[in-house]
Protein backbone atom coordinates (compact mmCIF):
# COMPACT_ATOMS: atom_id res chain seq x y z
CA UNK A 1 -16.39 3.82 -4.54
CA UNK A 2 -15.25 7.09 -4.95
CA UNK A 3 -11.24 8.22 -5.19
CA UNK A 4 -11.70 10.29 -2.14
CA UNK A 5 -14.07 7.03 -0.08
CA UNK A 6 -10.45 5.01 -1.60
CA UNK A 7 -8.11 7.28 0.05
CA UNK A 8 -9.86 7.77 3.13
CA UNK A 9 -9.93 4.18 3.44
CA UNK A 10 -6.22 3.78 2.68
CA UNK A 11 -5.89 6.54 5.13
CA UNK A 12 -7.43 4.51 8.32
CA UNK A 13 -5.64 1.62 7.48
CA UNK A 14 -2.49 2.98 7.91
CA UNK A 15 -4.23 4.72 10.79
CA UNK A 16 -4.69 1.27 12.59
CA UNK A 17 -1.78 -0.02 11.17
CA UNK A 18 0.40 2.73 12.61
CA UNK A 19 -1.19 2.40 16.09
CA UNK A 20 -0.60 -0.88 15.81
CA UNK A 21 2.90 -0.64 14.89
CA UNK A 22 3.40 1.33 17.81
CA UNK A 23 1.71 -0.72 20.44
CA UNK A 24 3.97 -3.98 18.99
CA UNK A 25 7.13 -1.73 19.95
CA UNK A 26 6.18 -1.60 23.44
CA UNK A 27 6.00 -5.20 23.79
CA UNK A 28 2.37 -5.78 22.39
CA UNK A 29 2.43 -9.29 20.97
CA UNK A 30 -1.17 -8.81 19.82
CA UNK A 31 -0.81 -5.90 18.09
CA UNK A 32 2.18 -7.46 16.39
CA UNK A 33 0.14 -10.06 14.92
CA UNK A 34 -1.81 -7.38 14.19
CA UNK A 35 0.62 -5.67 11.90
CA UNK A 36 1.45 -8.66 10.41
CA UNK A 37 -2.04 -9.71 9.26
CA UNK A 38 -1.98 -6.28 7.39
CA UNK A 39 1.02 -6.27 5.79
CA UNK A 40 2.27 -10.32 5.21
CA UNK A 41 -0.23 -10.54 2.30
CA UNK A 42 0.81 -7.66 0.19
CA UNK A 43 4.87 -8.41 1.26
CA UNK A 44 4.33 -11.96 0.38
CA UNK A 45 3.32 -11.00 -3.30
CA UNK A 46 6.00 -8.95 -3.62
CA UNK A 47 8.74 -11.60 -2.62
CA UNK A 48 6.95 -14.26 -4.96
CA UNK A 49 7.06 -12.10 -7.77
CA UNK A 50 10.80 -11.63 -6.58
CA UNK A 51 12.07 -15.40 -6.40
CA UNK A 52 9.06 -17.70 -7.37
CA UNK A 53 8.26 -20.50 -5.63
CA UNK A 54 10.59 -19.55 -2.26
CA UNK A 55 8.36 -16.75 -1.23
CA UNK A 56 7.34 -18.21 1.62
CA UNK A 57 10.63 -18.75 2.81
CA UNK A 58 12.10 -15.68 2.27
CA UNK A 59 9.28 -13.33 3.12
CA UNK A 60 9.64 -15.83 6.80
CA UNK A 61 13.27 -14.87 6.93
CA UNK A 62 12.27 -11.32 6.38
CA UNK A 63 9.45 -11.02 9.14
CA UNK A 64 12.39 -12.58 11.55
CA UNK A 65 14.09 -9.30 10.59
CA UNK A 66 11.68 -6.94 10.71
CA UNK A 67 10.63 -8.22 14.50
CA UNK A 68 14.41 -8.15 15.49
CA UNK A 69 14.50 -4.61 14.35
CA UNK A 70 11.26 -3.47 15.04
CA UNK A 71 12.31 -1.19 18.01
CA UNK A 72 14.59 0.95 15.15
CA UNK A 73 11.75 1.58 13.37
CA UNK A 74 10.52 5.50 13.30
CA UNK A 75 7.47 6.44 11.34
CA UNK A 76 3.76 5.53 10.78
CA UNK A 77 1.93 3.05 9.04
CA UNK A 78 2.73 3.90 5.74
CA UNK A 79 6.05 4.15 6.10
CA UNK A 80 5.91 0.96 7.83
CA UNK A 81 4.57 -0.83 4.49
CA UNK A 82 8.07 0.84 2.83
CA UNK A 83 10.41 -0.53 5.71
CA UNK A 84 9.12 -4.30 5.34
CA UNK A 85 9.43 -3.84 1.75
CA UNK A 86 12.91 -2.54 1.45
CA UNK A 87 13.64 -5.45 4.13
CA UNK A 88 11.97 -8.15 2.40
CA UNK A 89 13.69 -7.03 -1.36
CA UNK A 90 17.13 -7.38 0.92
CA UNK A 91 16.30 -10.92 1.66
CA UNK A 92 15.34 -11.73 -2.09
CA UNK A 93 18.11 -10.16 -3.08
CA UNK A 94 20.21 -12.38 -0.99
CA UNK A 95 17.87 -15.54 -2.03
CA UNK A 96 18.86 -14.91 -5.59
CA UNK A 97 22.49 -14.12 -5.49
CA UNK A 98 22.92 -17.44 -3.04
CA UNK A 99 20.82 -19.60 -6.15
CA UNK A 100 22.81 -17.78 -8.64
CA UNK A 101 24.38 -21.57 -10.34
CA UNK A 102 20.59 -23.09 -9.94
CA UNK A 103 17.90 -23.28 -12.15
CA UNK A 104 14.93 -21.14 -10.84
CA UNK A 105 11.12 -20.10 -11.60
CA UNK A 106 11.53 -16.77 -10.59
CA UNK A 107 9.15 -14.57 -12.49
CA UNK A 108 12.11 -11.64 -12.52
CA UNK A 109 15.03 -13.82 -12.80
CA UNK A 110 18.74 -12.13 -12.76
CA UNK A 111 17.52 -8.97 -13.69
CA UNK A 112 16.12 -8.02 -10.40
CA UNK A 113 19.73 -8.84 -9.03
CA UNK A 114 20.81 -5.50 -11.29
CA UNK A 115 18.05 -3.30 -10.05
CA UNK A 116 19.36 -0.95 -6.86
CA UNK A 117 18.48 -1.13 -3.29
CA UNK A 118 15.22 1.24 -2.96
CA UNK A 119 11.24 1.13 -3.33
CA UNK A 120 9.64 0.83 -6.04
CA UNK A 121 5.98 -0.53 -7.50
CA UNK A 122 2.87 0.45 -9.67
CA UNK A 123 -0.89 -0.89 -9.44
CA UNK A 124 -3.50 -2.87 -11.80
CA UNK A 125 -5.38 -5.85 -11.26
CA UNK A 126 -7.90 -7.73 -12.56
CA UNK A 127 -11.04 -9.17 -11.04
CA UNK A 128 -10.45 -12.55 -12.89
CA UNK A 129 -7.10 -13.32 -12.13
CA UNK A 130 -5.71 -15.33 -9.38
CA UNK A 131 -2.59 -14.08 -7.24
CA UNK A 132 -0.51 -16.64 -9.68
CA UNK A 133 -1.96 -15.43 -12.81
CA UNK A 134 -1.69 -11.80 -11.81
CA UNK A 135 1.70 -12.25 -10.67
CA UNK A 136 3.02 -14.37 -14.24
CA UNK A 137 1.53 -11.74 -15.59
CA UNK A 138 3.61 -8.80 -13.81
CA UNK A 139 6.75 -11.02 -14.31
CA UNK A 140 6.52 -10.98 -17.92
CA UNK A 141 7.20 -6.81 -17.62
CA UNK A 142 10.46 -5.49 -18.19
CA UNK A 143 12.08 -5.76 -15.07
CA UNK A 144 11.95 -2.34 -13.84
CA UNK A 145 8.41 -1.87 -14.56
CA UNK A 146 7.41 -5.65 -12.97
CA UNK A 147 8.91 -4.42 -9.91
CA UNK A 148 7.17 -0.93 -9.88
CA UNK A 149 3.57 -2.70 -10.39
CA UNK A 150 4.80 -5.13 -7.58
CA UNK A 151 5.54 -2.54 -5.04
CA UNK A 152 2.18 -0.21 -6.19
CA UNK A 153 -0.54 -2.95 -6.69
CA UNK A 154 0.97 -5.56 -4.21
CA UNK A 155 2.20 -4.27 -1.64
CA UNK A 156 0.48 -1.04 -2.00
CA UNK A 157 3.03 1.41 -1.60
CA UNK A 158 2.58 5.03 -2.76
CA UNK A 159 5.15 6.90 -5.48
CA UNK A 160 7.29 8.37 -3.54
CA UNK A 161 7.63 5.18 -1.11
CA UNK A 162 8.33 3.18 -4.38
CA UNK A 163 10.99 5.56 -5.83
CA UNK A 164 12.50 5.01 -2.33
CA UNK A 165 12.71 1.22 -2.04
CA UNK A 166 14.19 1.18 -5.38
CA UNK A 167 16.58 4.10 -5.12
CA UNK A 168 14.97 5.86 -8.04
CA UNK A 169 13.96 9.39 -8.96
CA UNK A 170 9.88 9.33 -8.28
CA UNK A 171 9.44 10.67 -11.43
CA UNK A 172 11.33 7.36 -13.40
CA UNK A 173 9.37 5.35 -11.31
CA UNK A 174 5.99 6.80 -12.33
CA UNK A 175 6.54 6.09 -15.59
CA UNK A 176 7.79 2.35 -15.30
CA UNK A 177 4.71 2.13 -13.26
CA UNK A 178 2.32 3.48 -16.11
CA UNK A 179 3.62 1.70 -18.84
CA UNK A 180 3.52 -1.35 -17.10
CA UNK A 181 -0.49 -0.84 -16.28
CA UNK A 182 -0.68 0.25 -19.76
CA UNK A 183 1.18 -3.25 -20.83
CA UNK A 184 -0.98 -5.05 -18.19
CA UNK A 185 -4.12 -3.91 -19.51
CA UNK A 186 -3.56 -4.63 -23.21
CA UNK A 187 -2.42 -7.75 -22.45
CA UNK A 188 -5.85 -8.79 -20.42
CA UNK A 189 -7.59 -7.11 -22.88
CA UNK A 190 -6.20 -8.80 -25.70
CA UNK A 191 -6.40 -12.05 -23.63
CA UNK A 192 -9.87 -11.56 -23.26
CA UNK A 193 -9.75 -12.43 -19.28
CA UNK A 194 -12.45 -9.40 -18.75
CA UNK A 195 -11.84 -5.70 -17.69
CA UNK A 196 -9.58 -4.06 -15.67
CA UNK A 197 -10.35 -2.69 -11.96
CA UNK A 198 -11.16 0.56 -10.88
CA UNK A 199 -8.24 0.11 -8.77
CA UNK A 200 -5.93 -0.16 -11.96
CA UNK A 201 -8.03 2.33 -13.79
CA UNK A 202 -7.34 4.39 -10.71
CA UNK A 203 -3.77 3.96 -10.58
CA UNK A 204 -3.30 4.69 -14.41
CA UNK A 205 -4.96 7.98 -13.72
CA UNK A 206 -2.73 8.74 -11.03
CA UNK A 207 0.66 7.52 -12.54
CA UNK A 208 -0.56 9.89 -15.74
């Protein structure tokens, strides 16, 4: 597929996603469930790579957020992607700092618990890899770029809505976000595990 077939196809999805958004804040239970069908897959990766195995649990306590507060919520479907984000990084933030004294399989450790509020994430993939492979492989980034791929490839935020959620100039976060697809695809390369996507060869252009 072509960049422009990719983008117009981001572009409706945050299309329905927006209307759906909207329809949940007048009391639409459907259209809630909706949402959440869109977004829960790509937040979910982004809280695992955030505190391991407790992703579930945490990415649950943030969707019990995000539906108290849903009515506060102004913008469209992209910037609804950015507000779930920055909600579900509070709650893993919180998660973290509560298991400070216990041992934990958290891909970004205490690191992430130095990084500030804000949005940030990168993208690359590869066809091979499972979500757990993919993500041991993001955790083994330095910290700020692990969390740039995160909120690019997982979640599948934009620059600027990245630089946001992590309270970072756009232009820092473009380059954590390239030099972690740079690290990512040297490291499947070198691995041998096959070739990267044209979503991460995409993204590399674009973070360039």
């Amino acid at each position: 597929m072509t960049k422009g077939g990719e983008q117009h196809r981001g572009q409706v999805d945050d299309a329905e996603l927006s209307a759906a958004v909207e329809r949940a804040q007048q009391g639409d239970e459907e259209a809630f469930e909706m949402a959440y069908r869109m977004v829960h897959p790509g937040l979910l990766g982004y809280v695992r790579g955030l505190v391991g195995e407790d992703g579930e649990d945490v990415a649950s306590d943030a969707w019990l957020e995000i539906s108290r507060d849903l009515g506060r919520f102004r913008g469209d479907g992209a910037g609804f992607r950015g507000w779930t984000a920055t909600i579900a990084r509070h709650r893993a933030l919180d998660h973290l700092r509560r298991q400070k004294r216990r041992p934990r399989t958290a891909f970004l450790e205490q690191d992430v618990l130095e990084l500030p509020s804000g949005h940030d994430t990168a993208a690359a993939a590869l066809e091979t890899l499972s979500t757990e492979q993919a993500l041991a492989l993001i955790g083994q980034l330095p910290r700020e770029q692990a969390e740039a791929v995160l909120l690019r490839v997982v979640v599948g935020l934009d620059g600027p809505a990245t630089a946001r959620v992590l309270g970072k100039r756009a232009g820092a976060v473009r380059t954590s976000a390239h030099r972690g697809l740079k690290r990512l695809a040297e490291r499947i390369t070198s691995a041998g595990s096959g070739t990267v996507t044209s979503a991460a060869r995409r993204t590399l252009r674009d973070e360039t």
